[in-house]
PDB file of N, CA and C in Angstrom:
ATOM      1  N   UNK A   1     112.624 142.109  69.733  1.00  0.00           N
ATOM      2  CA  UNK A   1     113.659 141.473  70.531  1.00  0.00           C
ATOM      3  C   UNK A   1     113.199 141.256  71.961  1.00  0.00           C
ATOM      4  N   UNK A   2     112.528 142.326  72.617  1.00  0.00           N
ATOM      5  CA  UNK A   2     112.080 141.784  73.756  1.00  0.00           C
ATOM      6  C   UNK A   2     110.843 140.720  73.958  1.00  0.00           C
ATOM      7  N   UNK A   3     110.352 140.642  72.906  1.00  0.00           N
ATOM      8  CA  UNK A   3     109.309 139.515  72.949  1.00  0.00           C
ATOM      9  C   UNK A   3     110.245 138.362  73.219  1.00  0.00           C
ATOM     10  N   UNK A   4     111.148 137.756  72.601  1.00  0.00           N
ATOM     11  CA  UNK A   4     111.901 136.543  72.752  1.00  0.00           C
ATOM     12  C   UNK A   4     112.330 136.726  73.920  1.00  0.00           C
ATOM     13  N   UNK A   5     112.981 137.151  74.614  1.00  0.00           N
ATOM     14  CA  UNK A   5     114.128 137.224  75.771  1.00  0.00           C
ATOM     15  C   UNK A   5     112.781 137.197  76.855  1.00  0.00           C
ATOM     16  N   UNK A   6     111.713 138.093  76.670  1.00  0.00           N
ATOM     17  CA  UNK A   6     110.209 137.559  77.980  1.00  0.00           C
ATOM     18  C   UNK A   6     109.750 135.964  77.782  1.00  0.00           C
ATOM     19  N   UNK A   7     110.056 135.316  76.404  1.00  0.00           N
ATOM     20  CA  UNK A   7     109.702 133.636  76.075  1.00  0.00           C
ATOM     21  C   UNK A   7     110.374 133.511  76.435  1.00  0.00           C
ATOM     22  N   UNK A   8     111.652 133.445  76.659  1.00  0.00           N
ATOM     23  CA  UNK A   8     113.193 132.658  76.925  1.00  0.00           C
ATOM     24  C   UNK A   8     113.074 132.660  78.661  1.00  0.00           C
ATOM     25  N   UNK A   9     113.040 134.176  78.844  1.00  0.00           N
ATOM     26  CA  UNK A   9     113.212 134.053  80.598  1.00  0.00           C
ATOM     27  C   UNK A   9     111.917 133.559  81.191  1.00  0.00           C
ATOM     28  N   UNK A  10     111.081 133.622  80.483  1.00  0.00           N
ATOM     29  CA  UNK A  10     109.642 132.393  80.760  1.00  0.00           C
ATOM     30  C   UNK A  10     109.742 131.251  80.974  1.00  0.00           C
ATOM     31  N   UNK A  11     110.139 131.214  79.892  1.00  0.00           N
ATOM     32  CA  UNK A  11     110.627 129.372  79.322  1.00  0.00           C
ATOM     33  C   UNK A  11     111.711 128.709  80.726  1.00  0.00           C
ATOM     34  N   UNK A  12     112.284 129.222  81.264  1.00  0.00           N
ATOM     35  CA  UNK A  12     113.653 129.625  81.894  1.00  0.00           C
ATOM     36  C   UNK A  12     113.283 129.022  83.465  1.00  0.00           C
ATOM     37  N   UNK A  13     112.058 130.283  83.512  1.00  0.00           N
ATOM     38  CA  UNK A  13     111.818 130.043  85.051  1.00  0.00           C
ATOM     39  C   UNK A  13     110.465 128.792  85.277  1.00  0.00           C
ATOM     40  N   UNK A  14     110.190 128.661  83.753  1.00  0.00           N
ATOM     41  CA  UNK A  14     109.233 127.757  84.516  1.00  0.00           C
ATOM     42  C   UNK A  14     109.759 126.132  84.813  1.00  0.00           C
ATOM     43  N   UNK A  15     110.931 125.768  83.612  1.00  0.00           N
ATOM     44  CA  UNK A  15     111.565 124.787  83.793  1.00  0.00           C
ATOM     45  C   UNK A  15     112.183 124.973  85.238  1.00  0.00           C
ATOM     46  N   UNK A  16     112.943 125.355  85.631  1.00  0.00           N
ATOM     47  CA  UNK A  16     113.399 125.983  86.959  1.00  0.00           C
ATOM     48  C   UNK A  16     112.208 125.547  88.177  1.00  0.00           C
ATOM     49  N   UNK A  17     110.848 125.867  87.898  1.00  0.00           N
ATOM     50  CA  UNK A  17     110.271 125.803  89.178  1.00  0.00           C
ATOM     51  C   UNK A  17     109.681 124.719  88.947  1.00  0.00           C
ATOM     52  N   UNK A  18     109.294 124.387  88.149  1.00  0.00           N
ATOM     53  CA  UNK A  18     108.918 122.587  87.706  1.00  0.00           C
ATOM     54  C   UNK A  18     110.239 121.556  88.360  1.00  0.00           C
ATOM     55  N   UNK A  19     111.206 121.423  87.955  1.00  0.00           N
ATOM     56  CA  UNK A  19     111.965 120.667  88.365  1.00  0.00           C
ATOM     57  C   UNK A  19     112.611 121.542  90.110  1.00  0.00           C
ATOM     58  N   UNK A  20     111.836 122.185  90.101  1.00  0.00           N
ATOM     59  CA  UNK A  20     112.438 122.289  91.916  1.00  0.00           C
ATOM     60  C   UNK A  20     111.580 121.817  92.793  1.00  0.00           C
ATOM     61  N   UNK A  21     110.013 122.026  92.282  1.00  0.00           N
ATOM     62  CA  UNK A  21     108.722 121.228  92.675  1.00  0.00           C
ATOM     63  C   UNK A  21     108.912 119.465  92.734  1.00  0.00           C
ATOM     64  N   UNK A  22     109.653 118.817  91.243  1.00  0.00           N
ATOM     65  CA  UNK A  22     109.234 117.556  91.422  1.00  0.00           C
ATOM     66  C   UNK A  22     110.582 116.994  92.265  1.00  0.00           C
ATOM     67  N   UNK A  23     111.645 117.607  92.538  1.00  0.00           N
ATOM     68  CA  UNK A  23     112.702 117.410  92.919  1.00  0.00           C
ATOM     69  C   UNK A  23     112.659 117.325  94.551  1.00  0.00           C
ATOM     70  N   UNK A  24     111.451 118.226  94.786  1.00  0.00           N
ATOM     71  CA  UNK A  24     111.362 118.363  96.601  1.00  0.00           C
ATOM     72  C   UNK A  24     110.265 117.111  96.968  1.00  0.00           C
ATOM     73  N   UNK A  25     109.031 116.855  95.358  1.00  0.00           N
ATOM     74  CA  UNK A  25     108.665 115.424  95.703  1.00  0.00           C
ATOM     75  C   UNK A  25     109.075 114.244  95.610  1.00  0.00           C
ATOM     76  N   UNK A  26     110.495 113.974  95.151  1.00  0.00           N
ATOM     77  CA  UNK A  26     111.283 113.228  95.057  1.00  0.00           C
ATOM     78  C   UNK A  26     111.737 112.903  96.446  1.00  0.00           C
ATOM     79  N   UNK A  27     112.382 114.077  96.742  1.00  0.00           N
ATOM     80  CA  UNK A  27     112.808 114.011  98.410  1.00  0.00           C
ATOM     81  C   UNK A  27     111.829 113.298  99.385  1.00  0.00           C
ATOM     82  N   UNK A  28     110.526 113.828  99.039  1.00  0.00           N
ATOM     83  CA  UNK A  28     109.139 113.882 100.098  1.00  0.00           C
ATOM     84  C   UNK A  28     108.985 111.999 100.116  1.00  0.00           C
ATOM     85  N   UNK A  29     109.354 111.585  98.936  1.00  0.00           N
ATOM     86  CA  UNK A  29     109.270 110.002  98.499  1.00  0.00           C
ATOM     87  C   UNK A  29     109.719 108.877 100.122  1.00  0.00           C
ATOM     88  N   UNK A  30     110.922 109.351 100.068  1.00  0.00           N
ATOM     89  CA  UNK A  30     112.044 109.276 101.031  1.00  0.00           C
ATOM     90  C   UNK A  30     111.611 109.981 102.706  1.00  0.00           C
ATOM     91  N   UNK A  31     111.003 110.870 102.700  1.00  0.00           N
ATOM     92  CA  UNK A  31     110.824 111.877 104.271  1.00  0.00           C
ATOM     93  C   UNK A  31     109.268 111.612 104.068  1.00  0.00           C
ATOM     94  N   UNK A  32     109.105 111.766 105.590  1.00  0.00           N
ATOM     95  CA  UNK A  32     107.598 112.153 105.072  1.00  0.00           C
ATOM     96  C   UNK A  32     107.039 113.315 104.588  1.00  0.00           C
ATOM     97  N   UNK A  33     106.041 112.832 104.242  1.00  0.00           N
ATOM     98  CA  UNK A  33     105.571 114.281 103.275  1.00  0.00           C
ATOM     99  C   UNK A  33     104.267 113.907 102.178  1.00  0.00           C
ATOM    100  N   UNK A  34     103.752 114.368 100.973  1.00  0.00           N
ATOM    101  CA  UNK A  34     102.590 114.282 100.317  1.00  0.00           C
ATOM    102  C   UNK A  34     103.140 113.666  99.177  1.00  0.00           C
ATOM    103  N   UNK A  35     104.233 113.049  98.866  1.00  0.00           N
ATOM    104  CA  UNK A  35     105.312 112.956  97.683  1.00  0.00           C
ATOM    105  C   UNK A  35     104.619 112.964  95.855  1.00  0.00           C
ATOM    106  N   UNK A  36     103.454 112.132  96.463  1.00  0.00           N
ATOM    107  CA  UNK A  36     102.367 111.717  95.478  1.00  0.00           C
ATOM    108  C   UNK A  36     101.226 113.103  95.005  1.00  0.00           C
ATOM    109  N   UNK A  37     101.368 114.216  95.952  1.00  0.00           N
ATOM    110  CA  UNK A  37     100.464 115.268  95.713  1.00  0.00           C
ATOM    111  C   UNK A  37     101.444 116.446  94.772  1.00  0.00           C
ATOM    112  N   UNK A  38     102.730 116.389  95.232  1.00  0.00           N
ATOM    113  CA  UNK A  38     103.760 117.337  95.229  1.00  0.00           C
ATOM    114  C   UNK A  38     104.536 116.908  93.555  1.00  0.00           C
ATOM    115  N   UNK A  39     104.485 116.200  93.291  1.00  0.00           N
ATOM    116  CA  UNK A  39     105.372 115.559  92.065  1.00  0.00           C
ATOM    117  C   UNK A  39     103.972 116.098  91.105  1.00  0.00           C
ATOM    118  N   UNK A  40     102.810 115.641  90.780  1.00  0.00           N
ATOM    119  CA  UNK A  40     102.072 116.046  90.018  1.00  0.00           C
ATOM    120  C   UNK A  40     102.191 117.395  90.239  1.00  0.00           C
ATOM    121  N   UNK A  41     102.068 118.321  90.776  1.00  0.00           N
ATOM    122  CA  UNK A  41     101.941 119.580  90.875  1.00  0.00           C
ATOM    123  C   UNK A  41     103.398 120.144  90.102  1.00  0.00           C
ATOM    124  N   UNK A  42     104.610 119.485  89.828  1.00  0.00           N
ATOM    125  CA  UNK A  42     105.811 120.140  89.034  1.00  0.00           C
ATOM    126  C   UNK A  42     105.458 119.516  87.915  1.00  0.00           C
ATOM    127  N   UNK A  43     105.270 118.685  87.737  1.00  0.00           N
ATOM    128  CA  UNK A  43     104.856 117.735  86.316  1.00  0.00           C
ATOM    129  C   UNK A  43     103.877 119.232  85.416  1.00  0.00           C
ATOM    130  N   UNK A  44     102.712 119.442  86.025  1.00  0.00           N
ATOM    131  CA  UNK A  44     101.558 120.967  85.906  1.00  0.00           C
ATOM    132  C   UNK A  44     102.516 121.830  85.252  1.00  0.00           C
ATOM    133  N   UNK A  45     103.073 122.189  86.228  1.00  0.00           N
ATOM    134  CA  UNK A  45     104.542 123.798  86.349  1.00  0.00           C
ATOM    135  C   UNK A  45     104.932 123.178  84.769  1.00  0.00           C
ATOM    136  N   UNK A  46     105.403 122.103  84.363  1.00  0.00           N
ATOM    137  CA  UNK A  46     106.500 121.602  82.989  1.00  0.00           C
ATOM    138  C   UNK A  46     105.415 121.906  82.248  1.00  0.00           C
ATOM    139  N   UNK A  47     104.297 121.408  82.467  1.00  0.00           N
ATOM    140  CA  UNK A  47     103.308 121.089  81.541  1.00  0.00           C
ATOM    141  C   UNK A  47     102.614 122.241  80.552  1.00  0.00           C
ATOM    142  N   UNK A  48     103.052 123.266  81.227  1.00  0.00           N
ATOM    143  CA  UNK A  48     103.049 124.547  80.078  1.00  0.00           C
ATOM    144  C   UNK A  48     103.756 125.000  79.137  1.00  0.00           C
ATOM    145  N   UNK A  49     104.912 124.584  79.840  1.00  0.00           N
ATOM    146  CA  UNK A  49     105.724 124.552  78.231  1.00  0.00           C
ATOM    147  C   UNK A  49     106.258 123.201  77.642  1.00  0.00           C
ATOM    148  N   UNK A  50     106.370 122.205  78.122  1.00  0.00           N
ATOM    149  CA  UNK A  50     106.577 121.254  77.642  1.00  0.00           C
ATOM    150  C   UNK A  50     106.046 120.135  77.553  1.00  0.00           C
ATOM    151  N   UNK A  51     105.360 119.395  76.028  1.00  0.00           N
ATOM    152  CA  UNK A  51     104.797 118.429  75.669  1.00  0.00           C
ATOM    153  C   UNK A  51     104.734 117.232  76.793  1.00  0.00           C
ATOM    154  N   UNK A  52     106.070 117.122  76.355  1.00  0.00           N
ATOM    155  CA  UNK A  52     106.597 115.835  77.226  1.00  0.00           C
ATOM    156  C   UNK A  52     105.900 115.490  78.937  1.00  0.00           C
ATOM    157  N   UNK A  53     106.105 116.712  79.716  1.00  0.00           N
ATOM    158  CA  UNK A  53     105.151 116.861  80.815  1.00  0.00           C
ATOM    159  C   UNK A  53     103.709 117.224  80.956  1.00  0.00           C
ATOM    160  N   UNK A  54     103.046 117.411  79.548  1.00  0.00           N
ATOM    161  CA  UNK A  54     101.705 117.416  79.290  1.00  0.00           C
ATOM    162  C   UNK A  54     100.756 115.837  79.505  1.00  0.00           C
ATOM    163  N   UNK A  55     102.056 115.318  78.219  1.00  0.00           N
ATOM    164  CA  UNK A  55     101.202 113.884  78.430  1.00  0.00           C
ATOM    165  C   UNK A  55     101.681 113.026  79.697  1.00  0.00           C
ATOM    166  N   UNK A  56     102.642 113.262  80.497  1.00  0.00           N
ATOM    167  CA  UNK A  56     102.721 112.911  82.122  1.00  0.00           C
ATOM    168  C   UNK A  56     101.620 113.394  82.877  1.00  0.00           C
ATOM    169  N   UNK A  57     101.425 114.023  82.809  1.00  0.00           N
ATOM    170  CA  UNK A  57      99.832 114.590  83.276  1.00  0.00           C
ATOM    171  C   UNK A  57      98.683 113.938  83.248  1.00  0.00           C
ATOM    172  N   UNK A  58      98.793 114.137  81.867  1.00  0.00           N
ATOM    173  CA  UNK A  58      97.014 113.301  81.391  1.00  0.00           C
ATOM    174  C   UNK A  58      97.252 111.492  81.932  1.00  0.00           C
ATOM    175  N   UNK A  59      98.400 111.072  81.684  1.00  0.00           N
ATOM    176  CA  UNK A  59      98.322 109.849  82.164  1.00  0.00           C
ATOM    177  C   UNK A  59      98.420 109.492  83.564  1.00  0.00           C
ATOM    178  N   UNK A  60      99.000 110.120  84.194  1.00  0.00           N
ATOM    179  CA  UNK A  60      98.589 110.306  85.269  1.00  0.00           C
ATOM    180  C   UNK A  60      96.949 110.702  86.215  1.00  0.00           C
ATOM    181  N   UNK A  61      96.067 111.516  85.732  1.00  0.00           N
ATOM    182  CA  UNK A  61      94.872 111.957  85.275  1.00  0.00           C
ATOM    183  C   UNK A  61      94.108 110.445  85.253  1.00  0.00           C
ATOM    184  N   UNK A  62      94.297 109.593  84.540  1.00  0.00           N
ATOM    185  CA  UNK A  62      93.798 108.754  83.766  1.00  0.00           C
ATOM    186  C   UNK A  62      93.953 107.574  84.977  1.00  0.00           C
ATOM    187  N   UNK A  63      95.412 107.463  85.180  1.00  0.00           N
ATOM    188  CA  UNK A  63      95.354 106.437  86.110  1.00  0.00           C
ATOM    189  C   UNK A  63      94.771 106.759  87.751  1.00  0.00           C
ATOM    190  N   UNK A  64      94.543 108.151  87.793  1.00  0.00           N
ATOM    191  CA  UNK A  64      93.954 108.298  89.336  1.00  0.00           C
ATOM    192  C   UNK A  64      92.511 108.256  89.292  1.00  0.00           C
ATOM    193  N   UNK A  65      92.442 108.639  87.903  1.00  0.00           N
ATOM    194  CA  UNK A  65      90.550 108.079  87.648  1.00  0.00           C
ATOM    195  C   UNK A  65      90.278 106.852  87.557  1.00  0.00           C
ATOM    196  N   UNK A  66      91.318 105.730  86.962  1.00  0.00           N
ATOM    197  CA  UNK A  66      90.732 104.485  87.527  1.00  0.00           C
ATOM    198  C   UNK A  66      90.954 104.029  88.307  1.00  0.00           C
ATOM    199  N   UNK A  67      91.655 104.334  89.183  1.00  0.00           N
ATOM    200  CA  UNK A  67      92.181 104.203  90.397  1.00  0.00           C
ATOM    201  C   UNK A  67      90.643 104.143  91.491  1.00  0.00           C
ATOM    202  N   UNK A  68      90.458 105.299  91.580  1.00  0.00           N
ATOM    203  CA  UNK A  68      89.139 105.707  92.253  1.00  0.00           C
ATOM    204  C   UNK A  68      88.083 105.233  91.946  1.00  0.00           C
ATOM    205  N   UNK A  69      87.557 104.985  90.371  1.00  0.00           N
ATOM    206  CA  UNK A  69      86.521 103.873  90.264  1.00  0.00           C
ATOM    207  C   UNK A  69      86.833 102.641  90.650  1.00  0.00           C
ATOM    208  N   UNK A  70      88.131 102.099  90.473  1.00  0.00           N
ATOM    209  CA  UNK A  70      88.014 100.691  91.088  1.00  0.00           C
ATOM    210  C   UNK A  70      88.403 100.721  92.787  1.00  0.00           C
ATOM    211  N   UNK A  71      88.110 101.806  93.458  1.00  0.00           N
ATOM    212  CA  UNK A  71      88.384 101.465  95.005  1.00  0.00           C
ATOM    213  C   UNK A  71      86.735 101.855  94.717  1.00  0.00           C
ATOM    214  N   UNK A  72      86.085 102.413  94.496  1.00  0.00           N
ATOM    215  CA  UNK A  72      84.268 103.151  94.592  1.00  0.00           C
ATOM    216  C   UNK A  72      83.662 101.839  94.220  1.00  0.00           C
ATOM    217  N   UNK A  73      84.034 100.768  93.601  1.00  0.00           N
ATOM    218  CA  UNK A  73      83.863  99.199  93.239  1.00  0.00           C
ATOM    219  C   UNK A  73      83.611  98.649  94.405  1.00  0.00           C
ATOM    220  N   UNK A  74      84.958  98.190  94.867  1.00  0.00           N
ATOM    221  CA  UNK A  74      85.547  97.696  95.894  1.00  0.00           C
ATOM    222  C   UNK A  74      84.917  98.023  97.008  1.00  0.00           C
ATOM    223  N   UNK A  75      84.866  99.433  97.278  1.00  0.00           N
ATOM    224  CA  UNK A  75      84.247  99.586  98.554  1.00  0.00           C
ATOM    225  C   UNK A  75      82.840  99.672  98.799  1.00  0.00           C
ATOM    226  N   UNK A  76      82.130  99.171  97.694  1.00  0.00           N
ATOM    227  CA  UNK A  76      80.933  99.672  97.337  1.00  0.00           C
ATOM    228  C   UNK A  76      80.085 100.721  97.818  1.00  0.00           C
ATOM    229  N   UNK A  77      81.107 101.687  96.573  1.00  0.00           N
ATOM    230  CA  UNK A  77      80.635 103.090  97.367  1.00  0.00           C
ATOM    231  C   UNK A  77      79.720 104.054  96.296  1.00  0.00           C
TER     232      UNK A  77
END
């Protein structure tokens, strides 16, 4: 029994600090701030327990890698 209730209050707090992370880069969107550094970093926090914010990740991942080859293009760097 205590194995479940340590998954549950796991499960619990990490949803909790994931959505308080992407919620303050939400804000940051709007104020200044890193909004773009801060939102991936709660997306991470979800991404341990939940699928759904796993593959937000990797695609994200994906698009900052081509992102960067096509400015390393561009700038011929």
């Amino acid at each position: 029994m205590g194995y479940r209730v340590m998954k549950i209050v796991k499960k619990v707090a990490v949803t909790v600090a994931g959505v308080v992370v992407i919620f303050v880069g939400l804000l940051l969107i709007v104020l200044p701030g890193p909004a773009l550094i801060i939102i991936p970093f709660g997306l991470a926090i979800l991404a341990t327990e939940y699928d759904f914010a796993h593959r937000w990740v990797k695609l994200f991942q994906k698009k900052l890698s081509s992102t960067a080859s096509y400015l390393d293009k561009k700038l011929g760097m």
